[in-house]
Protein backbone atom coordinates (compact mmCIF):
# COMPACT_ATOMS: atom_id res chain seq x y z
CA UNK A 1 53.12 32.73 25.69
CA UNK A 2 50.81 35.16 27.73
CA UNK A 3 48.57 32.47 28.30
CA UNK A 4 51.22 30.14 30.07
CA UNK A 5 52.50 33.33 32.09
CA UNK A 6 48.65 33.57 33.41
CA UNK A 7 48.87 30.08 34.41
CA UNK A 8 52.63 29.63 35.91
CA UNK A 9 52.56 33.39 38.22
CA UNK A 10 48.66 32.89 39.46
CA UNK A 11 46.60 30.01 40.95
CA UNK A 12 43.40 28.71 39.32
CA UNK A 13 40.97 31.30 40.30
CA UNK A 14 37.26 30.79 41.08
CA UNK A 15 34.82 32.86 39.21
CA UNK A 16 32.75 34.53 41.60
CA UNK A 17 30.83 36.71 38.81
CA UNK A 18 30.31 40.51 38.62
CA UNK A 19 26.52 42.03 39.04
CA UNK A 20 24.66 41.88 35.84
CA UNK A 21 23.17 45.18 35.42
CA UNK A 22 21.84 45.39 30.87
CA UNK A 23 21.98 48.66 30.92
CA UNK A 24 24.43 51.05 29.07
CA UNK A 25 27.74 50.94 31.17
CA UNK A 26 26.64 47.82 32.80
CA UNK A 27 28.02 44.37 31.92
CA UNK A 28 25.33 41.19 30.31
CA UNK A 29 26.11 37.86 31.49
CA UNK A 30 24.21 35.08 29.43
CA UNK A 31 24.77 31.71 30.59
CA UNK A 32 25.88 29.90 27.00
CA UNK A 33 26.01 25.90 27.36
CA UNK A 34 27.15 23.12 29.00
CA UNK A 35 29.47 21.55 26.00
CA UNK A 36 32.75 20.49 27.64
CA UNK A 37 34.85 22.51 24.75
CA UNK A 38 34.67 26.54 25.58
CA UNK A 39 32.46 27.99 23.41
CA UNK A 40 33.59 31.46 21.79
CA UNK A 41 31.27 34.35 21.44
CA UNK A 42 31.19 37.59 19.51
CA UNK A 43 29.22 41.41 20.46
CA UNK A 44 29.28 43.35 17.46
CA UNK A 45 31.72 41.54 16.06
CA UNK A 46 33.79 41.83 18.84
CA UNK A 47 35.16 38.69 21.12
CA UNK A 48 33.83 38.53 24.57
CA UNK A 49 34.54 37.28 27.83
CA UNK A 50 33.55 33.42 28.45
CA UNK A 51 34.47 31.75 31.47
CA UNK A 52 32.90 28.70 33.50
CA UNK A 53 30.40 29.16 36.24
CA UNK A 54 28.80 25.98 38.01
CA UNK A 55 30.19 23.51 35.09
CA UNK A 56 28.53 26.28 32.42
CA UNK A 57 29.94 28.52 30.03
CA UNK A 58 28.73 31.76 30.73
CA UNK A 59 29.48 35.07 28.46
CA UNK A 60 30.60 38.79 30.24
CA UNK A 61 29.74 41.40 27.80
CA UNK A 62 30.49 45.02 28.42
CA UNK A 63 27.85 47.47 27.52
CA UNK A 64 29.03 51.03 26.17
CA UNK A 65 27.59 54.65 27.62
CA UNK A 66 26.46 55.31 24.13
CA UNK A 67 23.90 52.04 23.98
CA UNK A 68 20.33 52.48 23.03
CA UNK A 69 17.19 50.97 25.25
CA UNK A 70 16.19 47.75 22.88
CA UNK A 71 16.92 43.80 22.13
CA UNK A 72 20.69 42.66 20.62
CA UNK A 73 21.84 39.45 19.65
CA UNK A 74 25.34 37.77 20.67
CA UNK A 75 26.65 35.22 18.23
CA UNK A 76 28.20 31.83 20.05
CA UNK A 77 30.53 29.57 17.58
CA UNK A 78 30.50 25.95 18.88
CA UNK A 79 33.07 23.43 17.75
CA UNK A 80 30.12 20.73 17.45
CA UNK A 81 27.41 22.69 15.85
CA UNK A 82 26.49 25.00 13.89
CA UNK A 83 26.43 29.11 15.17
CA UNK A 84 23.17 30.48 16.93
CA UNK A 85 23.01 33.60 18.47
CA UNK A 86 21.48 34.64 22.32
CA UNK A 87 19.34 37.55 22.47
CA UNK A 88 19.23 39.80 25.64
CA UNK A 89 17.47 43.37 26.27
CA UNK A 90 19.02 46.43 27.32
CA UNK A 91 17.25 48.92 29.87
CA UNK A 92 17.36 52.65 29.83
CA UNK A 93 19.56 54.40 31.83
CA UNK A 94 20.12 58.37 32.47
CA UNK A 95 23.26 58.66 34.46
CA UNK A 96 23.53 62.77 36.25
CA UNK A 97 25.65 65.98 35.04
CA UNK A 98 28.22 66.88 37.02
CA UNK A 99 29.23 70.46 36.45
CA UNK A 100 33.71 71.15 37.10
CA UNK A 101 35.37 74.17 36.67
CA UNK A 102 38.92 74.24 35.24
CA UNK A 103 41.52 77.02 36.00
CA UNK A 104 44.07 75.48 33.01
CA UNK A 105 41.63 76.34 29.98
CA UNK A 106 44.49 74.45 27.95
CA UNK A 107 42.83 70.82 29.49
CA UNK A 108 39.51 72.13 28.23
CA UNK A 109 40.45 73.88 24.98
CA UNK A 110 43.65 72.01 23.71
CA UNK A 111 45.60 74.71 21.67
CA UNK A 112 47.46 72.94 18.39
CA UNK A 113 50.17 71.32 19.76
CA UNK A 114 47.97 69.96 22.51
CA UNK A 115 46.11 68.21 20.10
CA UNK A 116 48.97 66.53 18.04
CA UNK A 117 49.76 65.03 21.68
CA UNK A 118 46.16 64.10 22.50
CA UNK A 119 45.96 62.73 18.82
CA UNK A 120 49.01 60.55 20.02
CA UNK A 121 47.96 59.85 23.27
CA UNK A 122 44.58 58.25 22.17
CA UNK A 123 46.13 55.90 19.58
CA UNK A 124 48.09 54.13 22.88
CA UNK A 125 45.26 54.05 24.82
CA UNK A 126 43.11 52.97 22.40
CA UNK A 127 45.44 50.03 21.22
CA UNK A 128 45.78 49.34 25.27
CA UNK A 129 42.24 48.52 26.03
CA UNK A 130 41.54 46.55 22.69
CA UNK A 131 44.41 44.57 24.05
CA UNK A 132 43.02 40.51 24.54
CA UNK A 133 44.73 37.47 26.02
CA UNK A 134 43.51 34.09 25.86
CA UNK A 135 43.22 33.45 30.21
CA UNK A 136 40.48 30.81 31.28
CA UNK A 137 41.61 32.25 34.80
CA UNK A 138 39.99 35.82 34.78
CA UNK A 139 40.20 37.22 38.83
CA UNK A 140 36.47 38.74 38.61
CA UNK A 141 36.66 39.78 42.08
CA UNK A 142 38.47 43.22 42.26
CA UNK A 143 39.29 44.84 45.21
CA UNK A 144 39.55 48.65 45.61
CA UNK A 145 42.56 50.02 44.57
CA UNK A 146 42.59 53.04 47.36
CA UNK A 147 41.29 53.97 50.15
CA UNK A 148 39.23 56.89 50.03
CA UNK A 149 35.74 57.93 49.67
CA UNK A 150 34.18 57.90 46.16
CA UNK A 151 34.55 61.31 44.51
CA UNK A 152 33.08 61.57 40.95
CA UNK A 153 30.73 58.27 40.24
CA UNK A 154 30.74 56.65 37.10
CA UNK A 155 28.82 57.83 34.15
CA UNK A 156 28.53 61.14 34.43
CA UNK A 157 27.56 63.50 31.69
CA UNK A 158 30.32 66.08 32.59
CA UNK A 159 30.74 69.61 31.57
CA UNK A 160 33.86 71.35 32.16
CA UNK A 161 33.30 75.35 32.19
CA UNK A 162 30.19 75.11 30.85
CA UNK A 163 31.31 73.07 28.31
CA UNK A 164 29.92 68.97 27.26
CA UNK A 165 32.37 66.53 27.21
CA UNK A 166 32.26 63.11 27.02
CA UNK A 167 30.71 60.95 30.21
CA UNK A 168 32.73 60.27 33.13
CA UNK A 169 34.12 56.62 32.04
CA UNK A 170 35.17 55.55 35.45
CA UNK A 171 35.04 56.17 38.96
CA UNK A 172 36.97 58.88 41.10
CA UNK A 173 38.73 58.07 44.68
CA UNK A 174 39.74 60.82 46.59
CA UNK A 175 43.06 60.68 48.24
CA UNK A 176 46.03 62.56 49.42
CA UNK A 177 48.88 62.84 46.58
CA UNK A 178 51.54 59.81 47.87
CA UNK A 179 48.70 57.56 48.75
CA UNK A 180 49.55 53.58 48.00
CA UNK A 181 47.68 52.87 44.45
CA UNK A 182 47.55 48.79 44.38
CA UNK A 183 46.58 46.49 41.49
CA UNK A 184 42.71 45.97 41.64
CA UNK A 185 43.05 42.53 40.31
CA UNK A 186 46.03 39.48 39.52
CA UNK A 187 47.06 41.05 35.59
CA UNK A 188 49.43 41.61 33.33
CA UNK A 189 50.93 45.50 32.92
CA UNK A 190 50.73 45.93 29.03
CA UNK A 191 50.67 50.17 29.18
CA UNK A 192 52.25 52.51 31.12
CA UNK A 193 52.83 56.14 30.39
CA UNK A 194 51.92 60.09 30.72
CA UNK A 195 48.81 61.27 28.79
CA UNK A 196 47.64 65.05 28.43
CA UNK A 197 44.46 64.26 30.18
CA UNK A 198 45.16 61.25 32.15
CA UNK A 199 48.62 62.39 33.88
CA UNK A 200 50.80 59.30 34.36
CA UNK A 201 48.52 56.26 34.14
CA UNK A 202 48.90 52.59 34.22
CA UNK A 203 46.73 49.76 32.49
CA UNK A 204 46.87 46.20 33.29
CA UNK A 205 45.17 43.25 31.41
CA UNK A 206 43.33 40.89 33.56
CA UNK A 207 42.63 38.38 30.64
CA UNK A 208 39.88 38.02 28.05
CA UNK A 209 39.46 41.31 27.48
CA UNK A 210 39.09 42.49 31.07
CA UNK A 211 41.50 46.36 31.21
CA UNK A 212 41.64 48.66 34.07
CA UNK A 213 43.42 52.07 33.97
CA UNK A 214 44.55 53.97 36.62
CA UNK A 215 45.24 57.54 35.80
CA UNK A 216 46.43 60.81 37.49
CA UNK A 217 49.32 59.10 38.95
CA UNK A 218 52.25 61.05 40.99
CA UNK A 219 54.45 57.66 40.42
CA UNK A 220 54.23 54.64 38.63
CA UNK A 221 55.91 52.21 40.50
CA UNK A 222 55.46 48.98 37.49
CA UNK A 223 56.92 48.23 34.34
CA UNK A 224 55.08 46.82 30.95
CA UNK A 225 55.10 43.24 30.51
CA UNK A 226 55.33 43.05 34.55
CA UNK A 227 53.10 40.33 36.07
CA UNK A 228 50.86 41.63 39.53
CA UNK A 229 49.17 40.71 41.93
CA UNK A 230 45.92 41.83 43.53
CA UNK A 231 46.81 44.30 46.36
CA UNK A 232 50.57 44.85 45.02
CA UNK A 233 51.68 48.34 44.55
CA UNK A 234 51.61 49.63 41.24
CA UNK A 235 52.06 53.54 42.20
CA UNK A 236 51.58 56.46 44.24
CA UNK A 237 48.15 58.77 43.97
CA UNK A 238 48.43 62.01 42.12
CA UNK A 239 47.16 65.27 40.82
CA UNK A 240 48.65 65.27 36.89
CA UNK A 241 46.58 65.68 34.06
CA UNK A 242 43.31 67.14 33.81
CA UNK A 243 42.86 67.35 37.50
CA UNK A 244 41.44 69.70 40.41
CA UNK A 245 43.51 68.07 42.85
CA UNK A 246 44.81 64.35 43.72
CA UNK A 247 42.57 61.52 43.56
CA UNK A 248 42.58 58.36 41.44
CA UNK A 249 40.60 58.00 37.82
CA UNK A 250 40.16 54.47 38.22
CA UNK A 251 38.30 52.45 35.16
CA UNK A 252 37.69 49.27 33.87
CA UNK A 253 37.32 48.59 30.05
CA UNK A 254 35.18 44.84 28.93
CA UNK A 255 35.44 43.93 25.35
CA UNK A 256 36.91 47.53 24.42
CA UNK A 257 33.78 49.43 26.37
CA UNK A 258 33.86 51.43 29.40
CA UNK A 259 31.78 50.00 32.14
CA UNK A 260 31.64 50.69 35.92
CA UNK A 261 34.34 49.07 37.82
CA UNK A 262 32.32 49.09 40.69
CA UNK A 263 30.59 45.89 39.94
CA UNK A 264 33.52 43.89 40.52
CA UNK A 265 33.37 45.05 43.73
CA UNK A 266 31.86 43.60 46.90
CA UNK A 267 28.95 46.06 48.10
CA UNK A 268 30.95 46.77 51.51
CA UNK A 269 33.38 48.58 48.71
CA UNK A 270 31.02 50.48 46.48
CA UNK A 271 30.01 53.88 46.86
CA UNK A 272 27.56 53.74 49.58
């Protein structure tokens, strides 16, 4: 049913593929085979992206922050042979700190009751970007959701007062609170909600796989289940959460890992 709601809302789309860039936070794309029946392929047991590319299957696999330098394997299943695998190498990468001070010590040091909402919280976001739908149609070619300059870049190793937390998983865009937020990408809306880090925040499936979140929100301005398009407004730029003032927390999640949204960008929208 999602499938054919892909298919009747959005035009056949052409893949114009995202950089590769093997390293951790970076996305592999191994071309797969010509066979005419899509081929299905699996990261750590995990289902990837496959779509076709100049009449060949080609794989999208998002690499986690946490990967190691070294050679992996992904397994393709073929309908007219037996399994093989593909092996690819992943490069080193040491991504800055970025030091923030926060005057609510409560979004550094959750007290109790906090946590029981941040234990909550994760659970829903969690099930949101393991979230798949079977789209042959992926839109790879995102547009920025905001104008703004680039605030926070992604990757980060971030401590907040002094304190290590987990790398930045996305990219910040500064802009004033009220600011148009618009859907990166042609997608689905399968979460919206307010989160004790991530303020009001919306995530929208783009197929196969393929999340992005957009957090900190003043408004949401979509509903779950609703059906976007690229450019259409989804809501209005905020300061909630774990903030220091308004800007959007913008990321994109590929087979359930983190990566930077950036490269499904053109470069006259990266960070510069």
């Amino acid at each position: 049913m999602r499938l054919l709601l892909f298919i009747l809302l959005f035009p056949a789309i052409t893949h114009a593929l995202p950089d590769s860039l093997p390293v951790p936070g970076g996305i592999v794309i191994l071309p797969i085979s010509k066979t005419t029946d899509k081929p299905a392929v699996f990261f750590k047991n995990r289902k990837v992206m496959v779509v076709k590319k100049d009449n060949q299957w080609v794989a999208l696999i998002g690499m986690p922050l946490t990967m190691k330098q070294g050679v992996y394997n992904a397994r393709v299943n073929l309908k007219e042979s037996k399994p093989y695998s593909v092996t690819f190498r992943i490069k080193s990468k040491k991504y800055p700190q970025q030091h923030i001070t926060i005057k609510n010590k409560r979004m550094v040091n959750p007290n109790n009751y906090d946590m029981k909402r941040i234990t909550a919280d994760r659970i829903r976001i969690k099930r949101a970007l393991k979230h798949w739908s079977n789209n042959d149609d992926v839109q790879l070619n995102f547009q920025k959701p905001v104008k703004g300059a680039y605030s926070s870049a992604f990757g980060l190793r971030r401590f907040f007062n002094k304190q290590a937390r987990k790398p930045h998983s996305g990219v910040d865009i500064a802009a004033s609170k009220g600011t148009p937020l618009k859907a990166a990408a042609n997608g689905i809306v399968i979460e919206t909600g307010n989160y004790f880090f991530n303020g009001n925040t919306v995530f929208i499936d783009h197929g196969q796989g393929l999340i992005s979140m957009y957090s900190h929100l003043d408004k949401i301005k979509v509903q779950t289940n609703q059906a976007v398009s690229q450019g259409e407004i989804i809501g209005l730029i905020g300061k909630t959460g774990r903030v220091t003032g308004a800007h959007l927390h913008w990321s994109v999640s590929l087979n359930n890992n983190m990566i930077d949204p950036t490269l499904f960008l053109d470069t006259s929208q990266r960070p510069q």
